[in-house]
N, C-alpha and C. Protein backbone atom coordinates (compact mmCIF):
# COMPACT_ATOMS: atom_id res chain seq x y z
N UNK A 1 208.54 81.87 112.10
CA UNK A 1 208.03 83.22 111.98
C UNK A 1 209.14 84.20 111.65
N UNK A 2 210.40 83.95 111.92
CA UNK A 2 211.19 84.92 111.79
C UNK A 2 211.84 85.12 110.98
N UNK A 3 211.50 83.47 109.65
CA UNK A 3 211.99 83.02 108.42
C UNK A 3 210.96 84.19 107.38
N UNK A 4 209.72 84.01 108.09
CA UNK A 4 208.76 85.18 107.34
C UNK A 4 209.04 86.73 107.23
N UNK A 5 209.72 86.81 108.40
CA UNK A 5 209.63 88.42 108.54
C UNK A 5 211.16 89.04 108.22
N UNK A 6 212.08 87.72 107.97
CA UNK A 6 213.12 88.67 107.33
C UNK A 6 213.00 88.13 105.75
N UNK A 7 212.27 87.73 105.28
CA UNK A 7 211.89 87.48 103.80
C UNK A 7 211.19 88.58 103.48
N UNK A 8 210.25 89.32 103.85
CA UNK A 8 209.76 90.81 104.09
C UNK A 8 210.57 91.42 104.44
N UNK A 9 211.57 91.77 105.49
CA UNK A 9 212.49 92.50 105.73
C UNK A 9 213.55 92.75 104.31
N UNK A 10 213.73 91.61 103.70
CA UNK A 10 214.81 91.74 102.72
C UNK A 10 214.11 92.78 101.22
N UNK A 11 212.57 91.97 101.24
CA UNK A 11 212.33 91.96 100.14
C UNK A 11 211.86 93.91 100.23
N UNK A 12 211.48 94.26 101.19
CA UNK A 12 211.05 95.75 101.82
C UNK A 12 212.36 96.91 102.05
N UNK A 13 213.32 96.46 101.85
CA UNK A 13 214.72 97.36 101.71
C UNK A 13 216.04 96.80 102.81
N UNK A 14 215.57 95.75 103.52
CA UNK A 14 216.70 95.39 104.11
C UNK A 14 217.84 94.73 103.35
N UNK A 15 217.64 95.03 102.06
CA UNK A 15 218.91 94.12 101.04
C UNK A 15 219.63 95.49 101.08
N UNK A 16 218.48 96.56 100.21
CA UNK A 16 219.23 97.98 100.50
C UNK A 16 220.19 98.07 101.35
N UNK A 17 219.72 98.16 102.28
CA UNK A 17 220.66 98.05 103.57
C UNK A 17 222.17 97.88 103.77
N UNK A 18 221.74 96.08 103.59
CA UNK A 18 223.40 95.54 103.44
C UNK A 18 223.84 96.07 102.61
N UNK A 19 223.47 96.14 101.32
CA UNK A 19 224.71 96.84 100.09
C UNK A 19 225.64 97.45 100.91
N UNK A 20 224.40 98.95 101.52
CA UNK A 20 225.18 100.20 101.75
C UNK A 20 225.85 99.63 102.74
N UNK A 21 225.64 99.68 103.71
CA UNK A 21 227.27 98.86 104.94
C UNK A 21 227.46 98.53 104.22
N UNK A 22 227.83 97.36 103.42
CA UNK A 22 228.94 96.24 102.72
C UNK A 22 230.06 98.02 101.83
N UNK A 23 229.01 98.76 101.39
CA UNK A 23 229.87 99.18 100.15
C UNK A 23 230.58 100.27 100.96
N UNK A 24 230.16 100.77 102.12
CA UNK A 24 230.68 101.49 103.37
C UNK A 24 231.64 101.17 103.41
N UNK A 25 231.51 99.83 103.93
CA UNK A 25 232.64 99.03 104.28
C UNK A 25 233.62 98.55 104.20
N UNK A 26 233.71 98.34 102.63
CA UNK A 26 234.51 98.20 101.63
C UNK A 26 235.56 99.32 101.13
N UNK A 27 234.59 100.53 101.39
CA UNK A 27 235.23 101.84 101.20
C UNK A 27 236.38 102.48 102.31
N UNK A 28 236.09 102.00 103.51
CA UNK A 28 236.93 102.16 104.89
C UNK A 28 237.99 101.61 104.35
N UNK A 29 237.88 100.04 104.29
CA UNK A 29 239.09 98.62 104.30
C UNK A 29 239.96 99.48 102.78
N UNK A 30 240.12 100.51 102.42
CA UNK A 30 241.01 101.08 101.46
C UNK A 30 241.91 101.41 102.30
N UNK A 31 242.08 101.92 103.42
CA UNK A 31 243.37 102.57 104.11
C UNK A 31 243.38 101.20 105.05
N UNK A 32 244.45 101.08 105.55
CA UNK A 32 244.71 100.37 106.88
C UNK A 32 244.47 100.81 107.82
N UNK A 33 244.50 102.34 108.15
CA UNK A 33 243.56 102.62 109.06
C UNK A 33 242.34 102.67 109.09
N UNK A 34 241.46 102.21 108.43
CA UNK A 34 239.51 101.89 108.15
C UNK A 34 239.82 100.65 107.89
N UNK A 35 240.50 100.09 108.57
CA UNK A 35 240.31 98.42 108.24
C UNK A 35 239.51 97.89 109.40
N UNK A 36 239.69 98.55 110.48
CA UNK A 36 238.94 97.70 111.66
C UNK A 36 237.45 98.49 111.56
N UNK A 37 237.15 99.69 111.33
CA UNK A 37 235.91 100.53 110.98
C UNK A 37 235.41 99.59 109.78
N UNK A 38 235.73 99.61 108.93
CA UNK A 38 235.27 99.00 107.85
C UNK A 38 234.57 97.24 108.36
N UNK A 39 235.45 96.49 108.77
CA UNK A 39 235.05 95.33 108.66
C UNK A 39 233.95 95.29 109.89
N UNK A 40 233.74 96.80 110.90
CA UNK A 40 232.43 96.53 111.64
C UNK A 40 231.26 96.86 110.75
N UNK A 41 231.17 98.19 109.49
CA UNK A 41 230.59 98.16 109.10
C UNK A 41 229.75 97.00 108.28
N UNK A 42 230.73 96.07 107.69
CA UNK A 42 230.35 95.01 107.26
C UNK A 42 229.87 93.91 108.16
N UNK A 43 230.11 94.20 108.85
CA UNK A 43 229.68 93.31 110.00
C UNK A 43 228.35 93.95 110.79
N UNK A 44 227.85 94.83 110.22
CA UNK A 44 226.46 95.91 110.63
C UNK A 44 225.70 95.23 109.58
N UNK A 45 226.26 95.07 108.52
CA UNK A 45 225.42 94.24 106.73
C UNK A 45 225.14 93.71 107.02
N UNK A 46 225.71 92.50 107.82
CA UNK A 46 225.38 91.19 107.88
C UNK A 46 223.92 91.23 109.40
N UNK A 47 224.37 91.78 110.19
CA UNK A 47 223.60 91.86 111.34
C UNK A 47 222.30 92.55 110.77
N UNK A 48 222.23 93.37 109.77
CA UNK A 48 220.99 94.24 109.09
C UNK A 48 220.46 93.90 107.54
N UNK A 49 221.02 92.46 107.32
CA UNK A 49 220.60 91.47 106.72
C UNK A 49 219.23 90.72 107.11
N UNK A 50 219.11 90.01 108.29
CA UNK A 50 218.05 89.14 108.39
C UNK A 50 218.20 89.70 110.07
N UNK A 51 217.75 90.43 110.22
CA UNK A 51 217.72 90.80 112.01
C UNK A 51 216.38 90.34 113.06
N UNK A 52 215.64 89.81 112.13
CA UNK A 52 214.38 88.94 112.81
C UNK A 52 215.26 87.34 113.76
N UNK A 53 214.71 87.31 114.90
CA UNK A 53 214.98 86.57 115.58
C UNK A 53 216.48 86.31 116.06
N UNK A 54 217.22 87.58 115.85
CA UNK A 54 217.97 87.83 116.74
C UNK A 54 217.95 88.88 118.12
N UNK A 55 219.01 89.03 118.90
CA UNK A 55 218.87 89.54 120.11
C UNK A 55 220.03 90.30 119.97
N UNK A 56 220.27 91.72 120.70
CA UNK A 56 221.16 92.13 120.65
C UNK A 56 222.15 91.72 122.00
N UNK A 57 223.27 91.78 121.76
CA UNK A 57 224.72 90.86 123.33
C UNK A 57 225.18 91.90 123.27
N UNK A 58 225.43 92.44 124.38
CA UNK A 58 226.73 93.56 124.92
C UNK A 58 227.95 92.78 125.30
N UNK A 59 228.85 92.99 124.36
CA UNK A 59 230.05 92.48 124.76
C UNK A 59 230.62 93.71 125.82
N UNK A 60 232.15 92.85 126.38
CA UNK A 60 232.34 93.73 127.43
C UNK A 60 233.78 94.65 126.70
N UNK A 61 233.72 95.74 127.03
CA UNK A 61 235.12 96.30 126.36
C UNK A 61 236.41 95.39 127.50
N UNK A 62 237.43 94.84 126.56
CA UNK A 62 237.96 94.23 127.19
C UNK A 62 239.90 94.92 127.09
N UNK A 63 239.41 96.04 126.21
CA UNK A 63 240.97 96.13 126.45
C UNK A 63 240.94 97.98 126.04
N UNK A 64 241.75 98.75 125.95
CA UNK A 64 241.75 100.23 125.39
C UNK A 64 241.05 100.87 123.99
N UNK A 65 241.77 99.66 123.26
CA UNK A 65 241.16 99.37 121.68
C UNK A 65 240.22 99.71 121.32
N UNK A 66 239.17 98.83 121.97
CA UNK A 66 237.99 98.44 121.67
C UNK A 66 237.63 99.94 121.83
N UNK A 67 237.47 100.20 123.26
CA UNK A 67 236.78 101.20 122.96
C UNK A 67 237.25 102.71 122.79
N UNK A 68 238.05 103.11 122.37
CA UNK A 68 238.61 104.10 121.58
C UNK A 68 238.10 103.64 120.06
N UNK A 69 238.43 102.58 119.53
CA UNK A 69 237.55 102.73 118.07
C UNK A 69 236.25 102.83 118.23
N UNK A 70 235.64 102.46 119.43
CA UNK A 70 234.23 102.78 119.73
C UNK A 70 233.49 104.05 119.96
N UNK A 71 234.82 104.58 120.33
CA UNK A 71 234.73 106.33 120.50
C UNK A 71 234.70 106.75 119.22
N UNK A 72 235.76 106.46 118.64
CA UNK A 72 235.79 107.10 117.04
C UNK A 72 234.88 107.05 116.28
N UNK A 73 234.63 105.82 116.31
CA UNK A 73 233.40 105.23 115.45
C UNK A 73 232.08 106.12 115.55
N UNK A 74 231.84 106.35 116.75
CA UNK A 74 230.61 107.32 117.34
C UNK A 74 230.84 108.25 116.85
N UNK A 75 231.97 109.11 116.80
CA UNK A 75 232.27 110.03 116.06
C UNK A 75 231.53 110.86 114.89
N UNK A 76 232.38 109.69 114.05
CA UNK A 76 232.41 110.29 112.79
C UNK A 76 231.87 109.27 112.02
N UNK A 77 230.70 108.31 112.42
CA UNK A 77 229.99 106.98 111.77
C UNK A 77 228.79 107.01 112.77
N UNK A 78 228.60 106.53 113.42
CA UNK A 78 227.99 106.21 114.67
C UNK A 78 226.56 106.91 114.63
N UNK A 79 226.43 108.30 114.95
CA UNK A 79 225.60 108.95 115.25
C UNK A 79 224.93 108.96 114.43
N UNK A 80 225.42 108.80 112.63
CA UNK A 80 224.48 109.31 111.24
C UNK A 80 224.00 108.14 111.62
N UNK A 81 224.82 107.04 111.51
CA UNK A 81 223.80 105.46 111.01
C UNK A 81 222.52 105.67 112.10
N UNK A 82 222.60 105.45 113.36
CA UNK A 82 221.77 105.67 114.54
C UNK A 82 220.78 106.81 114.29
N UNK A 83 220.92 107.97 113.98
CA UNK A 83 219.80 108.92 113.44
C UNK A 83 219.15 108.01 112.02
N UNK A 84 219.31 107.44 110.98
CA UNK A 84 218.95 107.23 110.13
C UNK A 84 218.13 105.47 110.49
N UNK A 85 218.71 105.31 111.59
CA UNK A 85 217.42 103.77 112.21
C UNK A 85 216.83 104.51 112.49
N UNK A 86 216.74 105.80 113.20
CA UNK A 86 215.82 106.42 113.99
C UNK A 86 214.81 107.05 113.53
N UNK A 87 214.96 107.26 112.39
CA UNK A 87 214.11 107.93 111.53
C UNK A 87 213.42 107.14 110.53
N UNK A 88 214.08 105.49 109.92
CA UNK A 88 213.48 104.43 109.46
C UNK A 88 212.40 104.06 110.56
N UNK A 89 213.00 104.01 111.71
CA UNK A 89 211.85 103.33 112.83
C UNK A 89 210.17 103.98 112.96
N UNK A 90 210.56 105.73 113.46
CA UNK A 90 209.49 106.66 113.25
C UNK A 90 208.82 106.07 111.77
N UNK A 91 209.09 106.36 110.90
CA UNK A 91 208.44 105.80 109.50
C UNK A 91 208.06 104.67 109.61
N UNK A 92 208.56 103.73 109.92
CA UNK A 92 207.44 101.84 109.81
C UNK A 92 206.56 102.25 111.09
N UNK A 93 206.89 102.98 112.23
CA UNK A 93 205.64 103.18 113.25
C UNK A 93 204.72 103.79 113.04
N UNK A 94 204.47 104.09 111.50
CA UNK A 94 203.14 105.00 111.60
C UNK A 94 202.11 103.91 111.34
N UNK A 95 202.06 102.97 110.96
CA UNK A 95 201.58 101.70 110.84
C UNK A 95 201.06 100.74 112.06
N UNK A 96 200.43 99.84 112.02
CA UNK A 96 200.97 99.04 112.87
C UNK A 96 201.04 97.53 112.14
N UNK A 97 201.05 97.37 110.81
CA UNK A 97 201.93 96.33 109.93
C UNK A 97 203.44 96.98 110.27
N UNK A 98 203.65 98.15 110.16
CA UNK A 98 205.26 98.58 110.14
C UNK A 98 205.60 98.08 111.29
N UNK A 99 205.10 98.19 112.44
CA UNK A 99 205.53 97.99 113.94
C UNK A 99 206.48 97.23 114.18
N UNK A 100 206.34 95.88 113.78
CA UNK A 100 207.96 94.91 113.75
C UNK A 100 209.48 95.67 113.01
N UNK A 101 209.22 96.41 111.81
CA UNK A 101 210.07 96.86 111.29
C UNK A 101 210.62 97.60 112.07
N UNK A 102 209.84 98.19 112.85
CA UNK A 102 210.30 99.57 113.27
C UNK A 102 211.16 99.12 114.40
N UNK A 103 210.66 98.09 115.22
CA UNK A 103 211.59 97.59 116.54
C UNK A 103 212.77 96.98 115.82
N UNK A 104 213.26 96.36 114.77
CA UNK A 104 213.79 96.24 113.96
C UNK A 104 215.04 97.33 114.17
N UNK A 105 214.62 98.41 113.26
CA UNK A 105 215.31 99.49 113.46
C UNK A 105 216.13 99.55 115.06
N UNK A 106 214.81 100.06 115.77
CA UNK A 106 215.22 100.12 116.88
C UNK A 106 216.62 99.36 117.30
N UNK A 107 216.18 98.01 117.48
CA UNK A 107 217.26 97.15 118.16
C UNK A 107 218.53 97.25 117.65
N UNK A 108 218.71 98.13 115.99
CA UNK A 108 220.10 98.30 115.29
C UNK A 108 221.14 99.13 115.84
N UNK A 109 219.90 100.12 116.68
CA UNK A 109 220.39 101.40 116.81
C UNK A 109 221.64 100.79 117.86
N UNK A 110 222.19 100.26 119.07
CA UNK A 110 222.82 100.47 120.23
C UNK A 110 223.99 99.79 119.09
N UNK A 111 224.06 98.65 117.86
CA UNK A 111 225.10 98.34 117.48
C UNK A 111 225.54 99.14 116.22
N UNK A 112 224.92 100.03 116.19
CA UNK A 112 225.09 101.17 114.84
C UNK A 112 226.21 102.14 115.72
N UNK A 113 225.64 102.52 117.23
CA UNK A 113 226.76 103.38 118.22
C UNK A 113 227.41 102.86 118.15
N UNK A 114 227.92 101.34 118.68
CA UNK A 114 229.03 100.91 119.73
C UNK A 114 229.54 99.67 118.96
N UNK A 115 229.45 99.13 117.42
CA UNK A 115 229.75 98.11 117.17
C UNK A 115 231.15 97.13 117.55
N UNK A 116 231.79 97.67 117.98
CA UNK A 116 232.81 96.82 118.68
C UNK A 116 232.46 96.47 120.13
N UNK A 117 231.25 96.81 120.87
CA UNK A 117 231.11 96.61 121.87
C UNK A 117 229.79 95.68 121.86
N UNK A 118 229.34 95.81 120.66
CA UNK A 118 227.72 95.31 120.41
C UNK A 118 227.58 94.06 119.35
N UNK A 119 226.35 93.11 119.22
CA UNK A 119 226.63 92.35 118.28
C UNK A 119 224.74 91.64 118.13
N UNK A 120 224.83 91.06 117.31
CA UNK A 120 223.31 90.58 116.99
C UNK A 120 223.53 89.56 117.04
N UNK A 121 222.96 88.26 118.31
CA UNK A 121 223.10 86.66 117.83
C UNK A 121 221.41 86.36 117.56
């Protein structure tokens, strides 16, 4: 079932999707400082690639790092991506074919905030 619904997911704009992270992402990894921003964004592509029948894991912040780029990230990344699931989600919920999409969304949102702290298995 979840082979179905990210074959719909892809074919419905979740390819969209990845581009934009990937090309986000790509755009960070130009400085050495957007190298670790960057490769979460790309690492948001991949997680907002096929997100059917995954679960979201809270990793634990394990050192200063982490979450100071987690801070940053929220910053000045964080909040747009997270408003813009939030507002994809509202839109597939007016439905209730959209309804999966929309939890979809949803579940992006906590690794769109905190991606060094967050992850999709």
């Amino acid at each position: 079932m979840s082979f179905l619904g990210n074959l719909i997911w892809i074919i419905f704009g979740g390819f969209f999707v990845f581009i934009g992270y990937s090309i986000g992402g790509l755009l960070l990894c130009i400085t050495i400082v957007g190298i670790p921003f960057g490769l979460q964004a790309i690492k948001l592509g991949f997680a907002s690639l096929a997100p059917f029948g995954k679960k979201n894991v809270s990793t634990s912040h394990t050192g200063f790092w982490k979450l100071f780029f987690d801070i940053i990230w929220l910053i000045f990344f964080g909040w747009e991506i997270a408003v813009a699931h939030l507002a994809s989600a509202a839109f597939f919920a007016i439905t209730i074919i959209g309804i999966p999409f929309a939890y979809q969304h949803i579940k992006l949102i906590p690794v769109a905030l905190f991606p060094f702290n967050q992850k999709l298995e």
